[in-house]
Structures are given as C-alpha cells and as structure tokens.
N, C-alpha and C. Protein backbone atom coordinates (compact mmCIF):
# COMPACT_ATOMS: atom_id res chain seq x y z
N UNK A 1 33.94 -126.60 -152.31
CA UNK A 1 34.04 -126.49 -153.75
C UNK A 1 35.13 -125.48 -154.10
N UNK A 2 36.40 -125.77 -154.99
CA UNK A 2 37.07 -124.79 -155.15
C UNK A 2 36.66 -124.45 -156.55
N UNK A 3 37.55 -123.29 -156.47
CA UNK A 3 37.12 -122.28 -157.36
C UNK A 3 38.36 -121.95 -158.43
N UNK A 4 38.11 -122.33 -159.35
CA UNK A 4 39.05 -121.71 -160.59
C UNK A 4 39.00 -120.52 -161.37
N UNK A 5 39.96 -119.84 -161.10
CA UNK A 5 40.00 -118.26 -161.96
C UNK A 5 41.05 -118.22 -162.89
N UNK A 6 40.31 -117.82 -164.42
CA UNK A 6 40.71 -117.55 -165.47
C UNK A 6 41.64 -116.37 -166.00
N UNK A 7 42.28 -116.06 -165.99
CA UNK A 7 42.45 -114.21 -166.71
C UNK A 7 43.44 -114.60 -167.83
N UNK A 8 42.87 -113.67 -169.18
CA UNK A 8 43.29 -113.46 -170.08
C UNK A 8 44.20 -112.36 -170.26
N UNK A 9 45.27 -112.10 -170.51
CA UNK A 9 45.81 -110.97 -171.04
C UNK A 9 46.09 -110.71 -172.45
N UNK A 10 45.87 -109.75 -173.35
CA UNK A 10 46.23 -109.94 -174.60
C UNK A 10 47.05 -108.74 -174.35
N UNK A 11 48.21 -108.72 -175.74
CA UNK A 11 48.82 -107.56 -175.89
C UNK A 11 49.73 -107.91 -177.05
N UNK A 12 50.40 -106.86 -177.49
CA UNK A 12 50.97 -106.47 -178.86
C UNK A 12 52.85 -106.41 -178.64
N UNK A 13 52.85 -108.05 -179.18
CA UNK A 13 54.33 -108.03 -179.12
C UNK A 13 55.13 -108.69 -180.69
N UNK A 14 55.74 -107.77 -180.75
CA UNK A 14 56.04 -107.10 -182.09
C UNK A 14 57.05 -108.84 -183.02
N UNK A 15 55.52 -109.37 -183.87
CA UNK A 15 54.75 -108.36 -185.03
C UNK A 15 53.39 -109.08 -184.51
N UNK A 16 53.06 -109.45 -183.77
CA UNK A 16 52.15 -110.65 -183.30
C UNK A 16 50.74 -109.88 -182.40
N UNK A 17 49.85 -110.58 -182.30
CA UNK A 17 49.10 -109.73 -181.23
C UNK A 17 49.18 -111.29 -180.14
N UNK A 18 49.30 -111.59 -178.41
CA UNK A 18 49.56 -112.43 -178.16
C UNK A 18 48.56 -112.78 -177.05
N UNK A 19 48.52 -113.40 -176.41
CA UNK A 19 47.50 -114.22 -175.22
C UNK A 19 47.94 -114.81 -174.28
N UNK A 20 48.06 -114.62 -172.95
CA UNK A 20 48.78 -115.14 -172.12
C UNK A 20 47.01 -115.69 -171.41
N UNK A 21 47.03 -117.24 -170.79
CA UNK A 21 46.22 -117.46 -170.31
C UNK A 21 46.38 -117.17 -168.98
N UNK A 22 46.44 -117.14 -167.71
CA UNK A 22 46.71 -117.54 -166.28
C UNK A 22 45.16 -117.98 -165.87
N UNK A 23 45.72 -119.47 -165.47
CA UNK A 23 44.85 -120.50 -164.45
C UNK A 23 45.07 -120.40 -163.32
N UNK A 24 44.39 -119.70 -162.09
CA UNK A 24 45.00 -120.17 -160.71
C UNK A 24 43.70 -120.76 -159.94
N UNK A 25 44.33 -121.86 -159.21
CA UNK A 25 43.42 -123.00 -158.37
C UNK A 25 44.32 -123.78 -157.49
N UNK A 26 43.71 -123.60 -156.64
CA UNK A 26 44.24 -124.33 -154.72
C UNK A 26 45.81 -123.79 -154.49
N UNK A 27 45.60 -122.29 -155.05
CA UNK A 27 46.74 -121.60 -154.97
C UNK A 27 47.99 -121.71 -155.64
N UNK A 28 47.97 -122.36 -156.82
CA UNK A 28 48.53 -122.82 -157.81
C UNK A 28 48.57 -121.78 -159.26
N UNK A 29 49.19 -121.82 -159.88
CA UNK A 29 49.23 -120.99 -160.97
C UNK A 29 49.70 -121.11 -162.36
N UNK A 30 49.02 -121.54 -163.32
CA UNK A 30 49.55 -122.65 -164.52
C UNK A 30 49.12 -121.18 -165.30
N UNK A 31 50.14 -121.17 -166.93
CA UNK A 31 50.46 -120.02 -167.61
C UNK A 31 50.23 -121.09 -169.04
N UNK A 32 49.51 -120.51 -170.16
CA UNK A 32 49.70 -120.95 -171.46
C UNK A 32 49.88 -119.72 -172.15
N UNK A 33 50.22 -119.84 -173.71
CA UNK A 33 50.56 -118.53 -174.33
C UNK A 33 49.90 -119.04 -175.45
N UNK A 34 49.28 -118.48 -176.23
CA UNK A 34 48.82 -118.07 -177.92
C UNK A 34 48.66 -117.10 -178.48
N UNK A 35 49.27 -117.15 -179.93
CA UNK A 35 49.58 -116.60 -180.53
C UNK A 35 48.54 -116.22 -181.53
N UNK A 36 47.96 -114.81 -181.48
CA UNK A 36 46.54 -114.81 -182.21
C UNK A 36 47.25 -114.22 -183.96
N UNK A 37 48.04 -113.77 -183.77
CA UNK A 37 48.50 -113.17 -185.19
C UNK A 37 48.36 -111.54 -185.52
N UNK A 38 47.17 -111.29 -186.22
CA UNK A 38 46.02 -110.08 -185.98
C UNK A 38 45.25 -109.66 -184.88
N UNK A 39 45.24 -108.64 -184.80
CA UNK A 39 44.85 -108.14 -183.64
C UNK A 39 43.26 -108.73 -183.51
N UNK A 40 42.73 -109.41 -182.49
CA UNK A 40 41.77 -109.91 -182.27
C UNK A 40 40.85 -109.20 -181.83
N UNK A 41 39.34 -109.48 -182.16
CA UNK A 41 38.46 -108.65 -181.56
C UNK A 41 37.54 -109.37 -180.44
N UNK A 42 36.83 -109.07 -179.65
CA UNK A 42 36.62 -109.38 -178.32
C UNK A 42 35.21 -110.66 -178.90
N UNK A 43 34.73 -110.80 -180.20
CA UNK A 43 33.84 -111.64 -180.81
C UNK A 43 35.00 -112.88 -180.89
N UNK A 44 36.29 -112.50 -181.17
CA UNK A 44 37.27 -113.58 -182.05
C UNK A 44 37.67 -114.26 -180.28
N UNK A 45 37.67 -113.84 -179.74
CA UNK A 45 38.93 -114.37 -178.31
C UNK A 45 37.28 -115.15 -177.89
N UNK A 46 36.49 -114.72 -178.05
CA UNK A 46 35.16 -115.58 -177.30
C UNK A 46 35.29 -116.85 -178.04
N UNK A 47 34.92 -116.75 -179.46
CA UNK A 47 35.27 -118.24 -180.11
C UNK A 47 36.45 -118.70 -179.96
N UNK A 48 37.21 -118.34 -179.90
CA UNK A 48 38.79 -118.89 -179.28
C UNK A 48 38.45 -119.68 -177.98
N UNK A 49 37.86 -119.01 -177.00
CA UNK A 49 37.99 -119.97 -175.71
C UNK A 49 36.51 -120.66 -175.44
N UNK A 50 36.07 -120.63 -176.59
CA UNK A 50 34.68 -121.79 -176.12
C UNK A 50 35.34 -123.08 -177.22
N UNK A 51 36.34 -122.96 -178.44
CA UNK A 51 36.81 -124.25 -179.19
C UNK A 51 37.95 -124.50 -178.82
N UNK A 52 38.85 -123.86 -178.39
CA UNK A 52 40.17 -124.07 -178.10
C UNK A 52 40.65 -124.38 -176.41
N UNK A 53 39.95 -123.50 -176.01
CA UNK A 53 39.95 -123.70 -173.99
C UNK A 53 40.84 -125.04 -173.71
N UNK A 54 39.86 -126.10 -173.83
CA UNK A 54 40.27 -127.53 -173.59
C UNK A 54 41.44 -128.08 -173.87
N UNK A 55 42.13 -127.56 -175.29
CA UNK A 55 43.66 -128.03 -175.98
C UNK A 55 44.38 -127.03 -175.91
N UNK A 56 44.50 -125.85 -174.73
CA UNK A 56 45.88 -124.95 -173.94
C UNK A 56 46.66 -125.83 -173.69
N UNK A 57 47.84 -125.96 -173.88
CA UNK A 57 48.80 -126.51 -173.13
C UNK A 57 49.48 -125.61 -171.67
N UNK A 58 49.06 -125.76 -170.61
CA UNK A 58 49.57 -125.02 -169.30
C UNK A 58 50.90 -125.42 -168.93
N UNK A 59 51.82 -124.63 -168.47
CA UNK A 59 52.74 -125.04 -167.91
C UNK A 59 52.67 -125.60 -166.65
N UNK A 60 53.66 -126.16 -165.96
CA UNK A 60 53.95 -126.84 -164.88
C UNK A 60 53.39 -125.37 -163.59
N UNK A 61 52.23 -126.21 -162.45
CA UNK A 61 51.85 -125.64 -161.65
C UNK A 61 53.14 -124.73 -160.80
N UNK A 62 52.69 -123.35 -160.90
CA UNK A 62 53.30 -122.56 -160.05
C UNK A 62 52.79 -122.49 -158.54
N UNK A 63 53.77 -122.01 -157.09
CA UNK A 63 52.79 -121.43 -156.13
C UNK A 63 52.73 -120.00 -156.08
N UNK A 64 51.20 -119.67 -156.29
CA UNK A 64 50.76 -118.34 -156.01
C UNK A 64 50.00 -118.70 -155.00
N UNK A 65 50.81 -117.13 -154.04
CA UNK A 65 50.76 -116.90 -152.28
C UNK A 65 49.46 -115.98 -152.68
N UNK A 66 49.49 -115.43 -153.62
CA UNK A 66 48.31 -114.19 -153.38
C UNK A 66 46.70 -114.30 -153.71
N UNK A 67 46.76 -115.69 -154.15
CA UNK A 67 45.17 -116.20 -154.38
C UNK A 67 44.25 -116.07 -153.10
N UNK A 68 43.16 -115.60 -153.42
CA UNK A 68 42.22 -114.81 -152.19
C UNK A 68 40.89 -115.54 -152.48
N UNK A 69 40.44 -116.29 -151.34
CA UNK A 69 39.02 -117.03 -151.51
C UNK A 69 38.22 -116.79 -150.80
N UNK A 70 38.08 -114.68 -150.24
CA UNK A 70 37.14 -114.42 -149.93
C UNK A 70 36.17 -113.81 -151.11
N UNK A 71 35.17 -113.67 -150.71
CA UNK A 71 33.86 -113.21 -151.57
C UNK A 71 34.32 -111.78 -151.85
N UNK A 72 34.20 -111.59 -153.36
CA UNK A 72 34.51 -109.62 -153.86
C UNK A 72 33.11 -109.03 -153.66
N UNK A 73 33.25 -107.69 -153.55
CA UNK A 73 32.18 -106.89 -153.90
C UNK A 73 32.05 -106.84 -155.85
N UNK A 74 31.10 -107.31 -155.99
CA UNK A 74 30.61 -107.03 -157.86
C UNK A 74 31.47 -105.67 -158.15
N UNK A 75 31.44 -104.72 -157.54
CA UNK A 75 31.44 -103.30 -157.87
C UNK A 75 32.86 -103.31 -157.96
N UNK A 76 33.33 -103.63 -156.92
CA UNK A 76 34.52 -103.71 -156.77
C UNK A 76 35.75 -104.40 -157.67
N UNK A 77 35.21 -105.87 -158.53
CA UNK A 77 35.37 -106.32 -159.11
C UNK A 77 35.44 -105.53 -160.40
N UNK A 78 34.31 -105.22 -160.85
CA UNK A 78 34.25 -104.54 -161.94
C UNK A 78 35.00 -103.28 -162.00
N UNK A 79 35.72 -102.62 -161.09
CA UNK A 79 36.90 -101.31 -160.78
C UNK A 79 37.78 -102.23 -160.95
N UNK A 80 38.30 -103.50 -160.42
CA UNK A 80 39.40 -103.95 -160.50
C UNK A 80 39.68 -104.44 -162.11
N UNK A 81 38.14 -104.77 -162.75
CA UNK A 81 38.82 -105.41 -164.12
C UNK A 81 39.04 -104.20 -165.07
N UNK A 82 38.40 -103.12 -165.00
CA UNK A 82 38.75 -101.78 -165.26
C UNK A 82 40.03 -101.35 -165.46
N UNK A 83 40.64 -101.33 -164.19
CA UNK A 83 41.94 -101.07 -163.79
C UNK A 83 43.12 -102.23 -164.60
N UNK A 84 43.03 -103.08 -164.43
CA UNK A 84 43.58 -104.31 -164.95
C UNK A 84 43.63 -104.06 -166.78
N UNK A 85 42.42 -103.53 -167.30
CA UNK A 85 42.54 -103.30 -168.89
C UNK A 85 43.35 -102.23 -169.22
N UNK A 86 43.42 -101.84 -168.29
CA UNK A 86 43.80 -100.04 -168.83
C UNK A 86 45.82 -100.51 -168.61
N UNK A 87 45.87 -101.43 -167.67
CA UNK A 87 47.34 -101.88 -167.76
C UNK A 87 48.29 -102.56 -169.08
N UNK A 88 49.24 -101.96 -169.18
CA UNK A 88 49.84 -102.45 -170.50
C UNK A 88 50.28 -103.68 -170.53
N UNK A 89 51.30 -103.94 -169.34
CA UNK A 89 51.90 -105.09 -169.01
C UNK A 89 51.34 -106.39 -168.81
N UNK A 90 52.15 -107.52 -168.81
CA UNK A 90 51.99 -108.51 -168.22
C UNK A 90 51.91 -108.78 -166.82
N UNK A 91 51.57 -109.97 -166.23
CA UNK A 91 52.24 -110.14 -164.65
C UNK A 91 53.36 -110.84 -164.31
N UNK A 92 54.17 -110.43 -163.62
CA UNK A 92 55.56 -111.35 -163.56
C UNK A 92 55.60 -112.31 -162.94
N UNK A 93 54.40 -112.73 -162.31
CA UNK A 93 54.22 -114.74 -162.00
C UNK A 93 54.30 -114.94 -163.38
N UNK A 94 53.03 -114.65 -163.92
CA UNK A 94 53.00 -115.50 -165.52
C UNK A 94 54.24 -115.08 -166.27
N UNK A 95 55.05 -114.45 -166.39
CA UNK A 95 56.37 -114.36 -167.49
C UNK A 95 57.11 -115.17 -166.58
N UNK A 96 57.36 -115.01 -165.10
CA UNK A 96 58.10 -116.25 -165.25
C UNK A 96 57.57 -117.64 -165.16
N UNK A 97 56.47 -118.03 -165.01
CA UNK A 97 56.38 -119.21 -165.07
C UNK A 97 56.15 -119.82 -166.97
N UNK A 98 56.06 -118.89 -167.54
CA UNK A 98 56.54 -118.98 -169.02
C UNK A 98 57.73 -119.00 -169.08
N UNK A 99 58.86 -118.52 -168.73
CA UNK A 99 60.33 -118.59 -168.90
C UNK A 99 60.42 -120.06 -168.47
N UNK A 100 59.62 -120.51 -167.24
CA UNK A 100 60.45 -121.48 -166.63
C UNK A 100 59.93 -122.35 -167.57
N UNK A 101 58.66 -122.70 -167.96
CA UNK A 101 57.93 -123.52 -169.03
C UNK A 101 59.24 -123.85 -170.34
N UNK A 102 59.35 -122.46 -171.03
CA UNK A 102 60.35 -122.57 -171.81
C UNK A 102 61.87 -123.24 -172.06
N UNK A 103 62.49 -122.54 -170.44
CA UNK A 103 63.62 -123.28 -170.14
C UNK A 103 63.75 -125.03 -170.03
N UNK A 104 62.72 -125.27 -169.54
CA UNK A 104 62.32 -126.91 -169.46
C UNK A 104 62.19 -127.53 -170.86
N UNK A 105 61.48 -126.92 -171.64
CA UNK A 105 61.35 -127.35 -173.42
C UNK A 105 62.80 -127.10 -173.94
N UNK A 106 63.47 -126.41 -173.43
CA UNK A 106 64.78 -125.71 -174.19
C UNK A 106 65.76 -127.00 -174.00
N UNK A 107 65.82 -127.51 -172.36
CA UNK A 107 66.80 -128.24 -172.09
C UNK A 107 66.38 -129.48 -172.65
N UNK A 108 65.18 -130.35 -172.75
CA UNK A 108 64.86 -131.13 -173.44
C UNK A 108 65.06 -131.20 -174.74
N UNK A 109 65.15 -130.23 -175.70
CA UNK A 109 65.35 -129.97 -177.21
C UNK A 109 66.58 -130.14 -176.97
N UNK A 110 67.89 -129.77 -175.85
CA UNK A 110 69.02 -129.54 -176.37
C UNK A 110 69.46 -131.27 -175.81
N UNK A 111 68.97 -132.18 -174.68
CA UNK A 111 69.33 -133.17 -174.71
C UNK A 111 69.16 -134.18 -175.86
N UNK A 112 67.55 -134.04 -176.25
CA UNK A 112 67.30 -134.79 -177.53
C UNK A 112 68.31 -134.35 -178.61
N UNK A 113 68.76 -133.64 -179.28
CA UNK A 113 69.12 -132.96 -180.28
C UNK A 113 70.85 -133.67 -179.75
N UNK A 114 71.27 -133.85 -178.85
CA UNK A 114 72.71 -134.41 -178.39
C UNK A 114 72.60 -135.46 -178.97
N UNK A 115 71.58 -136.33 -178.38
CA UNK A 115 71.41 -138.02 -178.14
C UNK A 115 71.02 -137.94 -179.93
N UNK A 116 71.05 -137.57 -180.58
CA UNK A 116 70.41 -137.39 -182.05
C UNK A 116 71.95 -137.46 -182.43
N UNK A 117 72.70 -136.88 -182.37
CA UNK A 117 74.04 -136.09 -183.11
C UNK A 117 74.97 -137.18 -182.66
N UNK A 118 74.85 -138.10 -181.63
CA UNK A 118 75.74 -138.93 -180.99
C UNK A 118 75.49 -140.70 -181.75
N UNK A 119 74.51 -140.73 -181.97
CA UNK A 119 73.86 -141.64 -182.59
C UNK A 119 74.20 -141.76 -184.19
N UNK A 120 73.63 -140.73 -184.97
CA UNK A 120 74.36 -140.24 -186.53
C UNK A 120 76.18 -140.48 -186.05
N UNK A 121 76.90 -140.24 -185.36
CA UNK A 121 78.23 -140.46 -185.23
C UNK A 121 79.00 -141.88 -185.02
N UNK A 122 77.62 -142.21 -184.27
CA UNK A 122 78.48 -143.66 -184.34
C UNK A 122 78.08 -144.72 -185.72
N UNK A 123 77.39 -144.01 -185.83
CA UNK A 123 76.44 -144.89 -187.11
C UNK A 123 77.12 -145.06 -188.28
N UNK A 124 78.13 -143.33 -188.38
CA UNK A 124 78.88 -142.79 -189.59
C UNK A 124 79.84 -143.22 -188.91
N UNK A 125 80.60 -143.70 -188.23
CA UNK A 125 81.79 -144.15 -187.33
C UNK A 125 81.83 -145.58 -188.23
N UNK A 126 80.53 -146.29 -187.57
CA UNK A 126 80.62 -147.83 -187.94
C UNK A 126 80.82 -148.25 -189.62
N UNK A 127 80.03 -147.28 -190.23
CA UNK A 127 80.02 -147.20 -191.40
C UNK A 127 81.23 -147.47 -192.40
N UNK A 128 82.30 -145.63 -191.99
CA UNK A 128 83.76 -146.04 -192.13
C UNK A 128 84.38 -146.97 -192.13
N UNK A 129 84.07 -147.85 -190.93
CA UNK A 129 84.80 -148.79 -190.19
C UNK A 129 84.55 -149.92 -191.04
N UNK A 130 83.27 -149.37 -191.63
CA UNK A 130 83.12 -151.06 -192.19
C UNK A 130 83.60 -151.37 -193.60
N UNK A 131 83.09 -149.09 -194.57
CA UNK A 131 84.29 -149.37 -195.39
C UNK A 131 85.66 -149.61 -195.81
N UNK A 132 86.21 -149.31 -194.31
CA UNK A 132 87.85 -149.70 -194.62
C UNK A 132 88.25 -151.39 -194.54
N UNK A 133 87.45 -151.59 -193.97
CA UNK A 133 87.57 -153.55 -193.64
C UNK A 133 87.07 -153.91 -195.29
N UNK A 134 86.23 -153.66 -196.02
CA UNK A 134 85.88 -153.59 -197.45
C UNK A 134 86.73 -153.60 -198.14
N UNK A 135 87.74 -152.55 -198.00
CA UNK A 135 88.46 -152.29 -198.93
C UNK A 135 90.10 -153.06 -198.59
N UNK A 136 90.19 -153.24 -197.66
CA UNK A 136 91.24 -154.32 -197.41
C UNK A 136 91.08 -155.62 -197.38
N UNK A 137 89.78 -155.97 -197.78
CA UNK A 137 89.02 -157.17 -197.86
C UNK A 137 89.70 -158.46 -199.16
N UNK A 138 90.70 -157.27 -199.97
CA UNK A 138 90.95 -158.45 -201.51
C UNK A 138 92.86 -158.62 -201.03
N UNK A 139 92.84 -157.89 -199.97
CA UNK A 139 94.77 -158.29 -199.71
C UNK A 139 95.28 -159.13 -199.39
C-alpha cells in the first residue's frame, strides 16, 4: 500500500497570503499554489481542503530522491512539524517545480497567442485583397 504525503505551506507574499500544496507519492512530487487573499486562519485552510482538495490543479510529477518509507517516531514527527512551522521559507523542489509548471503555461500562452496573431493577419491580408479587387472591379 503506498502512501501519500500532503504538506501545506502558507506564507505572506506581498499583498497576498499564499498556499503552496506539495503531494509526494512513489517518490514523485506534484506542487499546486492558492491564493488565499487574507490571511487565513487554521478553521479557514481546514474548510479549504475538505471542499477544494479534489479541484488543485498539480503540476507535472517531479522526482523526489528524498521520500522516506520508513516508519517515524510520533514524537519525532511532531519536533519535525514544529521545526518546519517555525521556518519562513518555501522548499526549493516545490518553487521549482512551480517555475517549471509556469514556464510550460507561459510557452503555451505564447504559442497560442502567435497562432492567434497569424490568423487575424491573414484574414486582414485576404480582406484587403479582396477590397482592392472591389474596387477595380468597375474598370
């Protein structure tokens, strides 16, 4: 049976308060981001991920080498999530596998947005073309 681990990060990036999800499973590592607005309170992020969970959009599976599927000590666990709150930052798997998420949406927006601009040109091309044949149409 494998095992899927969740971690939330929230933090304050200016003017926004924000949410980075990280999914990792069979050593894999998928990143979503939301945008809470106001600073959320730990009642608000619970209803957040019991209605919303299901419709994250994750990015494209990363490999994470450092996924560990031995058994924690509770205690131990609970020092580690300790430690983990008191951290300001993000993790730099998840920023970059958000960059890379991004870069992939970016290059797609900029091909669509070509094939858009190339299309309007010939359209306004043919157009011309058809008013000048119009207008030489009575000679």
């Amino acid at each position: 049976m494998d095992k899927v681990m969740v971690k939330l990060t929230v933090f304050f990036e200016d003017p926004f308060w924000v949410g980075v999800f990280e999914r990792s499973d069979e050593g894999t590592l998928k990143v979503a981001k939301v945008t809470f607005g106001g600073e959320p309170k730990d009642s608000e992020i619970y209803q957040f991920l019991l209605k919303n969970y299901d419709h994250l959009q994750f990015s494209q599976a990363v490999v994470d080498e450092k996924t560990t599927a031995k058994r924690i000590n509770p205690k131990r666990m609970q020092r580690d999530i300790h430690r983990q709150l008191d951290q300001k930052s993000i993790g730099t798997k998840a920023q970059q596998a958000l960059k890379e998420e991004q870069e992939q949406k970016k290059l797609i927006r900029k091909a669509f947005n070509r094939q858009k601009t190339e299309t309007e040109k010939m359209l306004l091309f043919k157009l011309k073309q058809e008013q000048k044949k119009q207008k030489h149409r009575g000679r």
